[in-house]
N, C-alpha and C. Protein backbone atom coordinates (compact mmCIF):
# COMPACT_ATOMS: atom_id res chain seq x y z
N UNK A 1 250.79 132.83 -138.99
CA UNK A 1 249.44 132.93 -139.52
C UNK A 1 248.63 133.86 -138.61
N UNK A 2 247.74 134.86 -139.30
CA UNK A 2 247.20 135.87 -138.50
C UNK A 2 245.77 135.26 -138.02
N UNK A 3 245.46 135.39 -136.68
CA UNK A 3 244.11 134.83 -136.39
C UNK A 3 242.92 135.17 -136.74
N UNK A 4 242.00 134.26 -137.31
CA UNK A 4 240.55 134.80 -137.47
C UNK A 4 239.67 135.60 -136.20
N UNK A 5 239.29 136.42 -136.63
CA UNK A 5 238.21 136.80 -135.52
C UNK A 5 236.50 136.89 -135.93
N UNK A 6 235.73 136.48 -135.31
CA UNK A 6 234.77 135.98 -135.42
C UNK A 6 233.64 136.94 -134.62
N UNK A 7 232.68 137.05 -135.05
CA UNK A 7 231.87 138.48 -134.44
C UNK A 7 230.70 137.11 -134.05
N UNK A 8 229.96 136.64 -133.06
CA UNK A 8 229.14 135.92 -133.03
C UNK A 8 227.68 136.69 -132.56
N UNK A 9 226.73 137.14 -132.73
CA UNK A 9 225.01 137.55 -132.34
C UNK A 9 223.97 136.27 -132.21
N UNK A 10 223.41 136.47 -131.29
CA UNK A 10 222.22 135.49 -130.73
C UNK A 10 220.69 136.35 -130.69
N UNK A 11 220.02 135.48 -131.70
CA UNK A 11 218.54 135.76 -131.48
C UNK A 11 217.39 135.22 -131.10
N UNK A 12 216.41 135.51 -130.78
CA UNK A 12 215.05 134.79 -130.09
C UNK A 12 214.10 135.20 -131.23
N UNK A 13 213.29 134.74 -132.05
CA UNK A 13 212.03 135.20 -132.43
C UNK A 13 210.91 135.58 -131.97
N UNK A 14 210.37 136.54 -131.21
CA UNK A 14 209.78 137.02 -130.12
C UNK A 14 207.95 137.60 -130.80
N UNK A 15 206.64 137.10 -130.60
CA UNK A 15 206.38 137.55 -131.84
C UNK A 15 206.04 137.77 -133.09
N UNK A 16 207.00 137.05 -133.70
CA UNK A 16 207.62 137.35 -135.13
C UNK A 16 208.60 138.54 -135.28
N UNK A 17 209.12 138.41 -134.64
CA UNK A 17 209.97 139.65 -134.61
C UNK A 17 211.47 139.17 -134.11
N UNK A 18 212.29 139.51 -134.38
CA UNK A 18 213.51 138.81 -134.17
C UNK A 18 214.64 140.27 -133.35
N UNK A 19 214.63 139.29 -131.99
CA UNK A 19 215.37 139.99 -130.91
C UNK A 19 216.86 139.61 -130.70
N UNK A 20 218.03 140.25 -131.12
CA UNK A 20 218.77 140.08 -130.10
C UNK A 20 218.93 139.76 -128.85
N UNK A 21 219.91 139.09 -128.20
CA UNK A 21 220.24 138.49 -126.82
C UNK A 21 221.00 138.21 -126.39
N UNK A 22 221.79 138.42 -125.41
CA UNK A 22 222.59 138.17 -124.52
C UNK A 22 223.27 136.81 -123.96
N UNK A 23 223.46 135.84 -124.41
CA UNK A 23 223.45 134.41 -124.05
C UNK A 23 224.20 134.34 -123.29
N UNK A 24 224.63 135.18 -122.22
CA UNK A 24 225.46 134.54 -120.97
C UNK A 24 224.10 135.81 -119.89
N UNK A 25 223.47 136.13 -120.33
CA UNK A 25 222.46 136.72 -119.23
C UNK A 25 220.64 136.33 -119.24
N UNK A 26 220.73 135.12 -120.82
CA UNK A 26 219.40 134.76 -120.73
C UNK A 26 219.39 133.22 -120.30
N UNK A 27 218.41 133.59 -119.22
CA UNK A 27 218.45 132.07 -118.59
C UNK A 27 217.94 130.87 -119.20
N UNK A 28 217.01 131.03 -121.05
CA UNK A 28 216.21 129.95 -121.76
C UNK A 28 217.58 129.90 -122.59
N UNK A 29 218.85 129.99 -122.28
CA UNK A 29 220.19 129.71 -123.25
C UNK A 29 220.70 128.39 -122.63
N UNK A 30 220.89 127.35 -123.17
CA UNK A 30 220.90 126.23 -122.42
C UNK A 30 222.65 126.31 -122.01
N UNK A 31 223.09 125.34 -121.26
CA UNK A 31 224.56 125.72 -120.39
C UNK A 31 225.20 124.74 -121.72
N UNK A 32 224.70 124.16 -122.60
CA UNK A 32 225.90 123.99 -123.22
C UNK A 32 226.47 124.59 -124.74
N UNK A 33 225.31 125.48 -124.76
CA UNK A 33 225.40 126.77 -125.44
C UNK A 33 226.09 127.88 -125.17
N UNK A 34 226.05 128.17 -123.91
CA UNK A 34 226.91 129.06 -123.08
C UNK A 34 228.54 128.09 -122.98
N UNK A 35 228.65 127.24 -123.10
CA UNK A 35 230.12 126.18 -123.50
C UNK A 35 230.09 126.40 -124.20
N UNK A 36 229.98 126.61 -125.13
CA UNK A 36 230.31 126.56 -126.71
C UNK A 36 230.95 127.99 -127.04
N UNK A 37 229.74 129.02 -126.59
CA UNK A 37 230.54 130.17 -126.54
C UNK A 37 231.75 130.81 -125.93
N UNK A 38 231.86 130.32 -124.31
CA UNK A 38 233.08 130.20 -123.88
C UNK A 38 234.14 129.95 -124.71
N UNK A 39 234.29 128.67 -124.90
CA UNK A 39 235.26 128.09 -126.06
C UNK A 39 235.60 128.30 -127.43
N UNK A 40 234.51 129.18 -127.96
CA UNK A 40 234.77 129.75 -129.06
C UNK A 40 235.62 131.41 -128.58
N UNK A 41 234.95 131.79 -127.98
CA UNK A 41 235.65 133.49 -127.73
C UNK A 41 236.96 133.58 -127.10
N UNK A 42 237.32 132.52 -126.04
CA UNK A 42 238.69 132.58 -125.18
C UNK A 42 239.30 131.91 -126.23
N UNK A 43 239.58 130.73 -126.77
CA UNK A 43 239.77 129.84 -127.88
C UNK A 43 240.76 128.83 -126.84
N UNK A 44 240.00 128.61 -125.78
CA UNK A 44 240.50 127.72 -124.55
C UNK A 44 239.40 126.56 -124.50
N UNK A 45 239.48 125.22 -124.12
CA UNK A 45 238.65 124.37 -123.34
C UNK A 45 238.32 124.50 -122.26
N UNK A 46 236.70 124.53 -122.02
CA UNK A 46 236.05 124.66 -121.01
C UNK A 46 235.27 123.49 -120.25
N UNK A 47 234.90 123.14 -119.63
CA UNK A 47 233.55 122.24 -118.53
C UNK A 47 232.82 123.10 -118.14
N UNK A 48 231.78 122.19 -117.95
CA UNK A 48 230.67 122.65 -117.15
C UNK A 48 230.79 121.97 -115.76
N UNK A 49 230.19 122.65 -114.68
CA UNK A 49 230.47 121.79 -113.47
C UNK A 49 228.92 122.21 -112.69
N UNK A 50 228.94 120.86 -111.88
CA UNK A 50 227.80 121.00 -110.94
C UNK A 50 227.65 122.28 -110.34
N UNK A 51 226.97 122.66 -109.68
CA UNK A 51 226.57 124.26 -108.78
C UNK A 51 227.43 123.17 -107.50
N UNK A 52 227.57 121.97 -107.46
CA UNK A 52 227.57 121.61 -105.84
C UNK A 52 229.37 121.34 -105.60
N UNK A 53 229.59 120.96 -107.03
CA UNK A 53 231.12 120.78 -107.20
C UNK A 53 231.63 121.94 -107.66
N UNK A 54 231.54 123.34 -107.44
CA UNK A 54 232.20 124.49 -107.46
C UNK A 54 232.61 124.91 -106.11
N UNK A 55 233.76 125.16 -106.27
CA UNK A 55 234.63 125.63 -105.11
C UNK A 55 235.16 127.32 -105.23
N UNK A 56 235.46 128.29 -104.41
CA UNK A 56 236.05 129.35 -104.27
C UNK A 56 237.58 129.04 -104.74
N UNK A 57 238.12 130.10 -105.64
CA UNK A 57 239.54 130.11 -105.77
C UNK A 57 240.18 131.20 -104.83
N UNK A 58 240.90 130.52 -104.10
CA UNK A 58 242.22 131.36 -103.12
C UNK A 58 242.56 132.62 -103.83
N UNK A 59 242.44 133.55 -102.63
CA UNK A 59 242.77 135.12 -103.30
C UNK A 59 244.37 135.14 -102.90
């Protein structure tokens, strides 16, 4: 079976005027919106994790 691909766009109503946006560079995108998108585009499961429980990965 051939995979769907999915084009996803995010907007703000700014205005009255309707803006495109960036949702992994606007900071009023809430983090589990930014999950969602993760998981939709890689088509992997993701978490969210504390800022305090993130660790460096070994080079």
């Amino acid at each position: 079976m051939e995979k769907t691909k999915y084009t996803f766009r995010h907007f703000f109503i700014v205005d009255g005027q309707k803006k495109e946006i960036d949702p992994l560079k606007e900071p009023k995108v809430s983090n589990q919106c930014k999950l969602l998108w993760a998981n939709l585009t890689t088509g992997k499961e993701h978490v969210l994790v504390e800022e305090e429980n993130q660790y460096e990965l070994p080079h």
